[in-house]
Protein backbone atom coordinates (compact mmCIF):
# COMPACT_ATOMS: atom_id res chain seq x y z
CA UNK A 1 0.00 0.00 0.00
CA UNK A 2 3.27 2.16 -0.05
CA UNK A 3 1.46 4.27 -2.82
CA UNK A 4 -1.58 4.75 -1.52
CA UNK A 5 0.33 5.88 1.48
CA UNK A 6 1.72 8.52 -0.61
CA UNK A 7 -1.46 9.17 -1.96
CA UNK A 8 -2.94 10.01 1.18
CA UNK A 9 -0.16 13.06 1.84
CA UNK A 10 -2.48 15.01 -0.76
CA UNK A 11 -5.54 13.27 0.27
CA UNK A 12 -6.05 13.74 3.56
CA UNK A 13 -6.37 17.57 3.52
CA UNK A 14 -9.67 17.31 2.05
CA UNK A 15 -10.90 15.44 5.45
CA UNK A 16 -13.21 18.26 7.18
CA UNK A 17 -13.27 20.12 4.16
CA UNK A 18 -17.09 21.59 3.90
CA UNK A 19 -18.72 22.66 0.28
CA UNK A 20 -22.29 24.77 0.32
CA UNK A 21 -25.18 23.78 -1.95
CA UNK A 22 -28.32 25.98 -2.03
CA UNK A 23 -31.41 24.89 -3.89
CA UNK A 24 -34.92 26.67 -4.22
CA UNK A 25 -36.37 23.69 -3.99
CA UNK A 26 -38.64 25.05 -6.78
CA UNK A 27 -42.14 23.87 -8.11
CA UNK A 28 -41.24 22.60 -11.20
CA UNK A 29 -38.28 20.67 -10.32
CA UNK A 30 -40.67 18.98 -7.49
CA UNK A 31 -43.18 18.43 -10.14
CA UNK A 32 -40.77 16.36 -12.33
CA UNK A 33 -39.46 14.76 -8.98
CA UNK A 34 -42.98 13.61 -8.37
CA UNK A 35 -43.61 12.51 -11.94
CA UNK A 36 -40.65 10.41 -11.77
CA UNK A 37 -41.61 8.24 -8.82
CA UNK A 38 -45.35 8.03 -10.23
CA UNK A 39 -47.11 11.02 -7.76
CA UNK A 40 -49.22 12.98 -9.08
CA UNK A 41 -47.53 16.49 -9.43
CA UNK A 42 -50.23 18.48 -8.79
CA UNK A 43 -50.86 17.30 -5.14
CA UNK A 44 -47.89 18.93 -3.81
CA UNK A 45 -48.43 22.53 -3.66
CA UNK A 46 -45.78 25.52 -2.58
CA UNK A 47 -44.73 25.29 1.65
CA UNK A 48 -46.42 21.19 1.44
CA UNK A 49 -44.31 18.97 3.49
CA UNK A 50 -42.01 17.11 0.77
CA UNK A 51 -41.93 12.80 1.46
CA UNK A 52 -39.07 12.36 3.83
CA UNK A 53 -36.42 10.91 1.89
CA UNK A 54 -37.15 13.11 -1.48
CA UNK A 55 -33.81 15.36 0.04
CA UNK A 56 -31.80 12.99 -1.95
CA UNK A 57 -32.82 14.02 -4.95
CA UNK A 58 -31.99 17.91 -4.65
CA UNK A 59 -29.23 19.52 -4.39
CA UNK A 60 -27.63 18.70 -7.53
CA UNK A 61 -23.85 20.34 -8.30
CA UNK A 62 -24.08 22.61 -11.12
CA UNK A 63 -20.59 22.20 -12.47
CA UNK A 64 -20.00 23.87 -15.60
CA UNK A 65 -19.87 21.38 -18.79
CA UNK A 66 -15.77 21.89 -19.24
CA UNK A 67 -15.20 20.71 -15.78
CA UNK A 68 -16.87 17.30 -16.27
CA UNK A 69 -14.39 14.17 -16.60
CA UNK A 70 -14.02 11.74 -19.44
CA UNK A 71 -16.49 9.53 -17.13
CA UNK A 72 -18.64 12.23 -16.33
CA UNK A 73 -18.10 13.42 -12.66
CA UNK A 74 -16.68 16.51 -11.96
CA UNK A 75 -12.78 16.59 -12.48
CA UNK A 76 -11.41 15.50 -9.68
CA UNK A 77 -10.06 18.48 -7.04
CA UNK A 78 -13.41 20.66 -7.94
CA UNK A 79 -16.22 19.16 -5.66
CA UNK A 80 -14.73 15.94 -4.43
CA UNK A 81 -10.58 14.72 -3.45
CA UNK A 82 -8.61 14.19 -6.19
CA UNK A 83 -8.76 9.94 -5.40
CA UNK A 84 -6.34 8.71 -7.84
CA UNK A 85 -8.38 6.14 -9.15
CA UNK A 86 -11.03 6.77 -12.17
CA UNK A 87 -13.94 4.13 -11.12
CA UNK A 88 -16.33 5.47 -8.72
CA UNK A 89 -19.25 3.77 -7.19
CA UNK A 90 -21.95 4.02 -4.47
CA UNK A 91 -21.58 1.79 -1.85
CA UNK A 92 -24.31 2.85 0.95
CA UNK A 93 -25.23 5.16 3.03
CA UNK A 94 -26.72 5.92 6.80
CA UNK A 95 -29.41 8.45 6.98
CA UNK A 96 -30.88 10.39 10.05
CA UNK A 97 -34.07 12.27 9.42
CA UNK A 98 -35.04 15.14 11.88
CA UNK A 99 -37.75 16.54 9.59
CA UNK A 100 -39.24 17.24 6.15
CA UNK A 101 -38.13 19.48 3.43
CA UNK A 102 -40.90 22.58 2.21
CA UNK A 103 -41.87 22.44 -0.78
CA UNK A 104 -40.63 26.09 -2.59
CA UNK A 105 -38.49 27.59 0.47
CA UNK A 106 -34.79 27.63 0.12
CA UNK A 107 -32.56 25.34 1.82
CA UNK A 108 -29.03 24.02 2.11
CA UNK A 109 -26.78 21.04 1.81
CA UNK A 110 -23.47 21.07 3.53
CA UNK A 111 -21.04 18.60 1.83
CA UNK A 112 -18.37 17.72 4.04
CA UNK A 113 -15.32 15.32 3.38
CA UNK A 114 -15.70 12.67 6.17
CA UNK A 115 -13.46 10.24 6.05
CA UNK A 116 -11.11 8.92 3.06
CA UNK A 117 -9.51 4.95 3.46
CA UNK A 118 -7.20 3.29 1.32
CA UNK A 119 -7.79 -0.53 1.25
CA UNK A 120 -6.40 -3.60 -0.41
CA UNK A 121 -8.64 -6.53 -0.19
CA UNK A 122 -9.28 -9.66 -2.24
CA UNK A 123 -10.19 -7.07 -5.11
CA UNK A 124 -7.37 -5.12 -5.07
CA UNK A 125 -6.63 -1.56 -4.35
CA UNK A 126 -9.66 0.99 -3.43
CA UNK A 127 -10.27 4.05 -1.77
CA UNK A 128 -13.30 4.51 0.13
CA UNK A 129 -14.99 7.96 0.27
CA UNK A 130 -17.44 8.85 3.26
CA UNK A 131 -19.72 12.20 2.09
CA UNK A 132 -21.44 13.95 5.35
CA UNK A 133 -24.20 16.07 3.94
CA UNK A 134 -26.46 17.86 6.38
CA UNK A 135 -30.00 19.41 5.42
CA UNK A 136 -30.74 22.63 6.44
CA UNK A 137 -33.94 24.52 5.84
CA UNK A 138 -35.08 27.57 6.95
CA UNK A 139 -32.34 27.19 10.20
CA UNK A 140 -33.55 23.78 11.39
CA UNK A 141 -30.91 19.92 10.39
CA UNK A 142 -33.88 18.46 8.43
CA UNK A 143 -31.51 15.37 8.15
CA UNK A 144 -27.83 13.72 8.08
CA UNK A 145 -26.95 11.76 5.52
CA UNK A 146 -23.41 9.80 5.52
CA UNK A 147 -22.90 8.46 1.82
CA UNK A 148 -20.11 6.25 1.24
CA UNK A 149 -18.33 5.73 -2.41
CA UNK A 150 -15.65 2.99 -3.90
CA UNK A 151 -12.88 4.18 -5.95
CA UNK A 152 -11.16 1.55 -8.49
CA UNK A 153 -8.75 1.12 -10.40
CA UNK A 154 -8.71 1.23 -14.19
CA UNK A 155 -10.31 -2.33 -16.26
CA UNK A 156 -7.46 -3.21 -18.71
CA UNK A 157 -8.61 -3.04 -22.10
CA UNK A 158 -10.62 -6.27 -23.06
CA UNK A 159 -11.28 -7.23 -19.57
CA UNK A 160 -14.43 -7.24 -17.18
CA UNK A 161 -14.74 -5.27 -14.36
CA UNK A 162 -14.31 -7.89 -11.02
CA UNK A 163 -17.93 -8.03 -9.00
CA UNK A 164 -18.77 -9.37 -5.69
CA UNK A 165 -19.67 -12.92 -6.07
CA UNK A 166 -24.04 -12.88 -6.17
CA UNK A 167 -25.65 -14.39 -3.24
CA UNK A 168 -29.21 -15.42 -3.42
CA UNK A 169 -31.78 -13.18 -2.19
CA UNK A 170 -33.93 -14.64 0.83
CA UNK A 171 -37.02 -15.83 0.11
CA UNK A 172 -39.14 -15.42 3.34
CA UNK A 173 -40.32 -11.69 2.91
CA UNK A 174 -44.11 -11.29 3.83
CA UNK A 175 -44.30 -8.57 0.94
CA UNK A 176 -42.63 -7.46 -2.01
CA UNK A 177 -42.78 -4.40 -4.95
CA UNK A 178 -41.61 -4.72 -8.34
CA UNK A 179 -40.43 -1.89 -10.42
CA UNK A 180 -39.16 -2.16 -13.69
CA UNK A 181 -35.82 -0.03 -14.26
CA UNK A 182 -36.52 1.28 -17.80
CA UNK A 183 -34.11 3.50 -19.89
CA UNK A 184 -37.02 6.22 -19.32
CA UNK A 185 -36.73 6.08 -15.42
CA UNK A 186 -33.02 6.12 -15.23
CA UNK A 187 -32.82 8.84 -17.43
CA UNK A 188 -35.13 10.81 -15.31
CA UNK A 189 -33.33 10.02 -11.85
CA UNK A 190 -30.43 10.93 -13.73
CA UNK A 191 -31.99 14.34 -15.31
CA UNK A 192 -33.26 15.25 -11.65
CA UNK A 193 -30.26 14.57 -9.49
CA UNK A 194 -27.62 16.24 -12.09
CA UNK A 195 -25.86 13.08 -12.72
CA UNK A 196 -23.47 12.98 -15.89
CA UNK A 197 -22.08 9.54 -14.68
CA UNK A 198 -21.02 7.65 -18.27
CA UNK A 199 -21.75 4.39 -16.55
CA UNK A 200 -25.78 4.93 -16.94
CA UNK A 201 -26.65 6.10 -19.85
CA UNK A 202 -23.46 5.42 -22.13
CA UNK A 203 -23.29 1.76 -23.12
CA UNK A 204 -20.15 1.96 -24.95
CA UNK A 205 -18.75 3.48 -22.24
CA UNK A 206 -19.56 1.12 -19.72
CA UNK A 207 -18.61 -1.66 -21.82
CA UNK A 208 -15.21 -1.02 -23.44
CA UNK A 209 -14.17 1.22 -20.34
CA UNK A 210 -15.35 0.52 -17.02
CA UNK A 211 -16.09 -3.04 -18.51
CA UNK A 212 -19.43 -3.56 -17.88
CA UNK A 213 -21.81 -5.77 -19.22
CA UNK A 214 -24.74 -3.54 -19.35
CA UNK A 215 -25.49 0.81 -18.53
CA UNK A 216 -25.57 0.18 -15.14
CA UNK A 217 -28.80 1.24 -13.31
CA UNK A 218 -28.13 3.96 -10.63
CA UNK A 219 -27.48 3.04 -6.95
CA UNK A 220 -29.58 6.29 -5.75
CA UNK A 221 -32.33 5.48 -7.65
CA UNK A 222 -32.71 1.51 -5.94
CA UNK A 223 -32.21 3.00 -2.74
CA UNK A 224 -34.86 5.38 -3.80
CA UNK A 225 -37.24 2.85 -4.69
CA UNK A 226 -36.46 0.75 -1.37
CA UNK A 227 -37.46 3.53 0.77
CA UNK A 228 -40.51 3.78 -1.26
CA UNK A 229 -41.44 0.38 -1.00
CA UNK A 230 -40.72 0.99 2.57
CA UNK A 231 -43.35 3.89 2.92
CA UNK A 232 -46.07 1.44 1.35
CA UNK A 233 -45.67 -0.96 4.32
CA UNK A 234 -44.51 0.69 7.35
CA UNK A 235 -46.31 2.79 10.08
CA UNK A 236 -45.23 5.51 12.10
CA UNK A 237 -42.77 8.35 11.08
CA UNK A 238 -39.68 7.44 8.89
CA UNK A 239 -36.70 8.39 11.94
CA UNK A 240 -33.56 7.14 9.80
CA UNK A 241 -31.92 4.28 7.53
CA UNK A 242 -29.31 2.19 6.80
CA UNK A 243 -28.33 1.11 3.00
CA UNK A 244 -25.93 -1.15 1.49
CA UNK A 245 -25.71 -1.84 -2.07
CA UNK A 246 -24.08 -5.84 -3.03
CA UNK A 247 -24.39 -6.07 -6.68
CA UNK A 248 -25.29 -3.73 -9.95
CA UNK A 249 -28.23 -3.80 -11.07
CA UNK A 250 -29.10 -3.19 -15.24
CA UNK A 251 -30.95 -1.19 -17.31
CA UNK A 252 -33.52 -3.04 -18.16
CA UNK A 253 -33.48 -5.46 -15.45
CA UNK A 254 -36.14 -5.59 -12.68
CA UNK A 255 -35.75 -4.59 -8.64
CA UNK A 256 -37.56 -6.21 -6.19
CA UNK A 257 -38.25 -5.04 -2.63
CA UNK A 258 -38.82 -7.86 -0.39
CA UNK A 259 -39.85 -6.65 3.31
CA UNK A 260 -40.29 -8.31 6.22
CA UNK A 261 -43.03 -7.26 9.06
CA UNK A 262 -42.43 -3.86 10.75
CA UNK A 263 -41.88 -4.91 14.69
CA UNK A 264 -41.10 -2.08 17.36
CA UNK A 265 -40.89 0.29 14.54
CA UNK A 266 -38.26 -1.22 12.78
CA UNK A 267 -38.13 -2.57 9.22
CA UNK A 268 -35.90 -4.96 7.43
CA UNK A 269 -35.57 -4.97 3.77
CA UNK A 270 -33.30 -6.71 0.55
CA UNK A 271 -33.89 -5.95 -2.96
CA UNK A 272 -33.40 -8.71 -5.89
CA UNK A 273 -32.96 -8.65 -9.69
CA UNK A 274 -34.83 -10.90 -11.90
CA UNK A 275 -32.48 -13.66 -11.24
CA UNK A 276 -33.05 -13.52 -7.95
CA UNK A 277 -29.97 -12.18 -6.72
CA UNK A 278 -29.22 -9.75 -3.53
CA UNK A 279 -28.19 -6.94 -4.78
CA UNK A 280 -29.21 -4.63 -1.32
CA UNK A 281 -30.41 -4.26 1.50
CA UNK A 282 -31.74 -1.78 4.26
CA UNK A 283 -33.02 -1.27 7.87
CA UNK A 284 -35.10 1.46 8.52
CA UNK A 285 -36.55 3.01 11.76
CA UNK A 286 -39.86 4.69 12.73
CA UNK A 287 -41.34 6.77 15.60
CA UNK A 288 -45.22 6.67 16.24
């Protein structure tokens, strides 16, 4: 790891470092947020309470189209550390939720390098990223959310990418919701969040250089659907959640949210492909 050692002597001033995002929160953007996810967009009016996890999808950086990558993401050193490996990908995240976003009223995301660990595993080399955003609207932490990403090397040409080897997804859930993940609905997720990422929309890409078999359906977007699924099946208050993502899933593929029975307002969850393979899973808490 002598390298990554090195690497670290740039790396590590970024830990602490805090970046500001301010969004409007506007009616139109809510409107296509709603649209997305299948609400109907005219039964959220300006000041409504927004659903608790929709803070996710906000807050977008609006970096300038020369300042994107070859794979998309912002050149490294402009919003996140200059990790000196090009292969990024979501990995999970833990979530605290004090309260619910306003529909039309200004708020703020504060961005704040956490944490950044070098690693060599069975895998090989990676770096692993922890984001801290906090939620702020109209002076009150509406939530925490701790977001952590993988950082890979390179695929040599003509290779595949290495994957975690797929476990079977339990079978014992006492509910479930499909969704399909069309082109249309990761485009949209994509569109709403601000995310350039090659890897979901670019099938060349993916294939030839991040090796790939398929455009790779985005990680916010099942964990999106999850707490949906979630919101369907639970009582009480959504307090807070846990995520981890196992395995990709594919345009064009199918998630499934398999649930087990809320008990002392907490919730289990895994989602599955068509094949029946774990791909994530989740454990949520509620208050009365």
């Amino acid at each position: 790891m002598g390298w990554m050692d090195d690497a670290m002597v740039e790396l590590r001033p970024w830990i602490g470092r805090v970046r500001m995002v301010e969004d409007d929160l506007g009616m139109m953007a809510i409107r296509r947020v709603a649209s997305t996810f299948n609400v109907d967009p005219d039964s959220i009016g300006r000041g409504d309470l927004l659903p608790p996890h929709w803070f996710t999808v906000f807050f977008g950086e609006t970096i300038v189209q020369g300042e994107l990558g070859p794979d998309g993401h912002p050149n490294k050193g402009i919003v996140l550390p200059p990790i000196p490996m090009p292969r990024r990908m979501g990995a999970g995240r833990r979530v605290q939720i004090m309260g619910r976003l306003r529909a039309g009223e200004p708020a703020v995301k504060k961005a704040e390098v956490a944490d950044i660990v070098p690693k060599s595993g069975r895998s090989g080399d990676i770096f692993v990223l922890t984001m801290r955003h906090t939620i702020e609207q109209a002076g009150e932490t509406i939530a925490v959310d701790t977001f952590d990403a993988i950082y890979r090397p390179a695929v040599p040409p003509g290779q595949k990418t290495t994957q975690t080897v797929p476990t079977k997804a339990r079978t014992d859930h006492a509910w479930s919701e499909t969704t399909a993940l069309l082109n249309t609905l990761n485009f949209r997720y994509g569109a709403i969040t601000w995310n350039a990422h090659r890897i979901h929309y670019d099938g060349d890409y993916t294939r030839s250089e991040e090796g790939y078999p398929a455009i790779v359906s985005n990680g916010g977007l099942s964990m999106h659907l999850m707490v949906d699924a979630a919101l369907k099946h639970a009582k009480g208050t959504l307090s807070g959640y846990t995520a981890r993502l196992v395995h990709p899933l594919w345009v064009g593929d199918r998630i499934e949210v398999r649930g087990e029975t809320q008990v002392d307002g907490k919730l289990k969850l895994w989602a599955a492909d068509q094949n029946g393979t774990l791909c994530g899973e989740m454990d949520l808490e509620f208050k009365p």
